[in-house]
Protein backbone atom coordinates (compact mmCIF):
# COMPACT_ATOMS: atom_id res chain seq x y z
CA UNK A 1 -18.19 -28.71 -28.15
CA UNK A 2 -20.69 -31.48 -29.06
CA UNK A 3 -20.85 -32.51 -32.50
CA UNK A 4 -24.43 -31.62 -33.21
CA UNK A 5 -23.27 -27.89 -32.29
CA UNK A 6 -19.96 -27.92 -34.20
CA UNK A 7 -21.54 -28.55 -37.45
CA UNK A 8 -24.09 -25.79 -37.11
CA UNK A 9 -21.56 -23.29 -35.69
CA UNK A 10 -19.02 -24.06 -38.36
CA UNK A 11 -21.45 -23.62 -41.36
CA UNK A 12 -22.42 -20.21 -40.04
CA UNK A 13 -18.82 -19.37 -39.48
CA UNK A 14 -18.38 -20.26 -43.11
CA UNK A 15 -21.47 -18.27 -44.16
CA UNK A 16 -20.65 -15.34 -42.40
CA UNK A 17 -17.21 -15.34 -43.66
CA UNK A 18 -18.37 -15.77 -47.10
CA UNK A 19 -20.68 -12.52 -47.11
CA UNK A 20 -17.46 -10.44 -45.39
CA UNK A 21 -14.79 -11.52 -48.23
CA UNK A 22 -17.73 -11.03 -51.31
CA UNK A 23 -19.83 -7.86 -49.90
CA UNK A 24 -16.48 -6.10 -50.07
CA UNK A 25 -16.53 -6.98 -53.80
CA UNK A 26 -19.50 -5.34 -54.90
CA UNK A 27 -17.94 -2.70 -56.91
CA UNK A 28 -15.85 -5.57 -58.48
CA UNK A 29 -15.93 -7.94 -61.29
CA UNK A 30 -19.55 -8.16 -62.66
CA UNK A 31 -19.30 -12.04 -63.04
CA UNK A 32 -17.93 -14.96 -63.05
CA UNK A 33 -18.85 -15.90 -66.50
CA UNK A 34 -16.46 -15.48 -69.30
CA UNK A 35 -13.93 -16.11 -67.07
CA UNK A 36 -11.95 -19.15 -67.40
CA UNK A 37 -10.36 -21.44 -64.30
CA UNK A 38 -6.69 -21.06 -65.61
CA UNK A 39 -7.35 -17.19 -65.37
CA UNK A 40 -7.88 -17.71 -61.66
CA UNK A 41 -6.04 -20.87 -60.01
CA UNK A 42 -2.92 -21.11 -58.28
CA UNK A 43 -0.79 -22.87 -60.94
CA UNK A 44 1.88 -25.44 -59.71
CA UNK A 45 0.44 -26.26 -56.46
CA UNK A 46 2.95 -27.84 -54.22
CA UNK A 47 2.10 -32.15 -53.93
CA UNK A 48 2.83 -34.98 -52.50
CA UNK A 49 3.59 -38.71 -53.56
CA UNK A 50 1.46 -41.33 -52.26
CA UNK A 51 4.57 -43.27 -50.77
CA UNK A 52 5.61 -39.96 -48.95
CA UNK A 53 4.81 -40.29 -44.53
CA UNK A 54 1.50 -38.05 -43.36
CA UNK A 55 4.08 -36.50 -41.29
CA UNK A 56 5.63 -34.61 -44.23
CA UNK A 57 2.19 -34.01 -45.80
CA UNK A 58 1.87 -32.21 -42.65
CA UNK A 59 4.56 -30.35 -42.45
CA UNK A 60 4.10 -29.24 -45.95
CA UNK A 61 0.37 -28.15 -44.87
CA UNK A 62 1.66 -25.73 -42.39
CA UNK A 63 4.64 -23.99 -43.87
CA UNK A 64 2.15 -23.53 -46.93
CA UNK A 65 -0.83 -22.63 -44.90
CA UNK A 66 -2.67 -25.19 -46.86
CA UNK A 67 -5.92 -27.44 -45.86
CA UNK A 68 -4.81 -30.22 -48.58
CA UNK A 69 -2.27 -31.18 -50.96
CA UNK A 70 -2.45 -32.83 -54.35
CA UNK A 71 -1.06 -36.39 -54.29
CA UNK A 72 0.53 -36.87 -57.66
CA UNK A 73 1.98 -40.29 -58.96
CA UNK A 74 4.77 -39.92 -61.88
CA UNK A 75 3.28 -36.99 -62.75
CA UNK A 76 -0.60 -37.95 -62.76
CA UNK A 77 -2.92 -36.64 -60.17
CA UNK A 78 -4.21 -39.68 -58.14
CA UNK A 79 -5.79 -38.14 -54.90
CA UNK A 80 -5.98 -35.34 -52.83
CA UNK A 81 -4.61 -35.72 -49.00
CA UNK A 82 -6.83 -32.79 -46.92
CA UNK A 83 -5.74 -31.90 -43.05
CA UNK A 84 -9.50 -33.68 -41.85
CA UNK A 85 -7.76 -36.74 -43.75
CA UNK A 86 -5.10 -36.64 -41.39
CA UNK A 87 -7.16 -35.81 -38.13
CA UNK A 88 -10.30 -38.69 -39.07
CA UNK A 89 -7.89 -41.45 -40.63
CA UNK A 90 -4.42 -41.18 -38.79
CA UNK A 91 -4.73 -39.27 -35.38
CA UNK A 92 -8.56 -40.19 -34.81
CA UNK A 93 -7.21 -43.63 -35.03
CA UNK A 94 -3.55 -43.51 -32.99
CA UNK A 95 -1.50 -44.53 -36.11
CA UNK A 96 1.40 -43.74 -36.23
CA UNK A 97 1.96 -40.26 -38.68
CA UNK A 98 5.58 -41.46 -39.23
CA UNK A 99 4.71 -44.73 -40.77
CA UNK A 100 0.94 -44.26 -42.06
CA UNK A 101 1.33 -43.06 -45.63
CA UNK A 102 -0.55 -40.79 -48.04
CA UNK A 103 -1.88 -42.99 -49.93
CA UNK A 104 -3.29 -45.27 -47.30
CA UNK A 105 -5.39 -42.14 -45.90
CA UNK A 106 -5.92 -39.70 -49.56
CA UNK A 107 -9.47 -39.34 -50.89
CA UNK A 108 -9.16 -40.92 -54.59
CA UNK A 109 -12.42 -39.82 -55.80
CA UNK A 110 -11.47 -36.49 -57.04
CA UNK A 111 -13.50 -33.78 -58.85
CA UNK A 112 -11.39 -32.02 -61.10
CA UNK A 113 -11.87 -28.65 -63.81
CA UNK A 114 -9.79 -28.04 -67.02
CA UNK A 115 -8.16 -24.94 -67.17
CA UNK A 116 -10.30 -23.76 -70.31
CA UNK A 117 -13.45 -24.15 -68.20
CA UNK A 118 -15.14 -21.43 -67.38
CA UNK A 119 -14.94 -20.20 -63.71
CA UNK A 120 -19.17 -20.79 -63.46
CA UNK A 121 -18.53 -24.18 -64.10
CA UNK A 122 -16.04 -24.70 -61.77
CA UNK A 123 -18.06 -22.82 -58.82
CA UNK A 124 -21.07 -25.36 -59.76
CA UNK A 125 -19.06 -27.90 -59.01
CA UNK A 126 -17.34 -26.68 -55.77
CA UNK A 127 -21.78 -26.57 -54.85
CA UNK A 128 -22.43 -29.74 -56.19
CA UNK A 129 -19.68 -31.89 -54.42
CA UNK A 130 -19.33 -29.47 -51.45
CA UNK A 131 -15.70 -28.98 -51.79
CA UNK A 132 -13.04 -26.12 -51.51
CA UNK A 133 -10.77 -26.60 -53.66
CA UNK A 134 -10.45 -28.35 -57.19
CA UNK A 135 -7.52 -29.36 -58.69
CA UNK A 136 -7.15 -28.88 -62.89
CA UNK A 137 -5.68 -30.68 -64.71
CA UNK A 138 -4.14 -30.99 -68.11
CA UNK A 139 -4.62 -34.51 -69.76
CA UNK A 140 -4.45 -36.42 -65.62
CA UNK A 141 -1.84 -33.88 -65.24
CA UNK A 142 -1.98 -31.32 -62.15
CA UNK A 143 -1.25 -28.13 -63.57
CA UNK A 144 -3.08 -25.66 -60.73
CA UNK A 145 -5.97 -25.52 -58.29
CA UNK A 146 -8.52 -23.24 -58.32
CA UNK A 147 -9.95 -22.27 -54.77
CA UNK A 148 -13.15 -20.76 -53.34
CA UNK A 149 -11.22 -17.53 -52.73
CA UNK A 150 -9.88 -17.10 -56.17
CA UNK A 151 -13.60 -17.82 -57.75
CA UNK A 152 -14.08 -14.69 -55.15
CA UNK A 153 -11.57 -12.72 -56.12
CA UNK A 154 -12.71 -12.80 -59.79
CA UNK A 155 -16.30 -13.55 -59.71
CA UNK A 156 -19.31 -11.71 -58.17
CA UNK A 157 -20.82 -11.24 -55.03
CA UNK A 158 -24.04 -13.01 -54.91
CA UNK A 159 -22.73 -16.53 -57.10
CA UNK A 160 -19.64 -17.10 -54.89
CA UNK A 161 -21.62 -16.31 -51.94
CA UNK A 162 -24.18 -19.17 -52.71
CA UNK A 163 -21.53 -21.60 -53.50
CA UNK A 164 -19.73 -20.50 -49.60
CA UNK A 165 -23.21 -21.39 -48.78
CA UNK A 166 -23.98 -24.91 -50.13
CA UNK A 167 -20.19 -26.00 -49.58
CA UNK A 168 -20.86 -24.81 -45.86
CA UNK A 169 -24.04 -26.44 -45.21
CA UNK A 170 -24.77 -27.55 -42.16
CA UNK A 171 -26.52 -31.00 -42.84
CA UNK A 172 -23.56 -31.99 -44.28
CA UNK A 173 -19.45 -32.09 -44.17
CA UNK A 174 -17.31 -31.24 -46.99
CA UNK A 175 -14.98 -33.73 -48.29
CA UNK A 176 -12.11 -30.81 -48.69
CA UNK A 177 -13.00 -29.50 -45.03
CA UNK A 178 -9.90 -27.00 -44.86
């Protein structure tokens, strides 16, 4: 498929799967606000060092069924390694998966929540940057991530839809494209 139609095809996808999972939540959760991120996110995310091959990054990707992993350094959350990482920066370019490294391929620049912010926040930031997925973290510390889907899962219908929206645009390609 050319690239001009992949874009537009993939935000709809995105959009349309966004109203599906959050129209089914109507009756749900009245909002998002009150809420706070550590009452949502997946705590103790599985990571990755940065020294550790893209091979194993991989491999960890599928048997979690994850788009990205944390890369954590003694403890301190330096990057985030995503599966369009691995496609644009190591396959894209024939190195070798084996060799190549984490940290020669991880986005640094990382937008991150605390896990007493509230979930509204966290959503406005997922819009704002276009990503997925945020990590939180406790003093550079990973402690959890907090996803799209769990903002769904506790939030309402119409906020999580608009965020599904903005992160899916189709002028543009999220960083955390997984």
């Amino acid at each position: 498929m050319p690239a001009a139609l992949a874009t537009p095809a993939a935000a709809a996808a995105g959009v349309a799967a966004g109203y599906v999972l959050f129209r089914r939540r109507r009756n749900g959760p009245a909002a998002t606000a009150g809420k706070r991120v550590d009452e949502a996110m997946t705590r103790d995310p599985h990571s990755v060092a940065p020294g550790e091959p893209v091979a194993e990054a991989a491999r960890i990707m599928r048997s979690d069924d994850v788009g990205s992993l944390p890369v954590v350094d003694a403890g301190r959350l330096v990057g985030i390694v995503t599966d369009r990482d691995i496609a644009c920066r190591v396959v894209a370019e024939s190195r070798d998966p084996q060799v190549t490294t984490v940290g020669e391929v991880a986005s640094g620049d990382l937008v991150t929540v605390r896990p007493e912010q509230d979930l509204s926040e966290a959503l406005r930031l997922m819009a704002r940057h276009q990503v997925r997925r945020l990590p939180v973290v406790d003093n550079d510390r990973l402690i959890g991530i907090v996803a799209q889907t769990d903002v769904a899962l506790a939030g309402d219908d119409r906020s999580t839809g608009e965020v599904v929206e903005q992160v899916s645009a189709p002028n543009s390609v999220p960083r955390d494209a997984a």
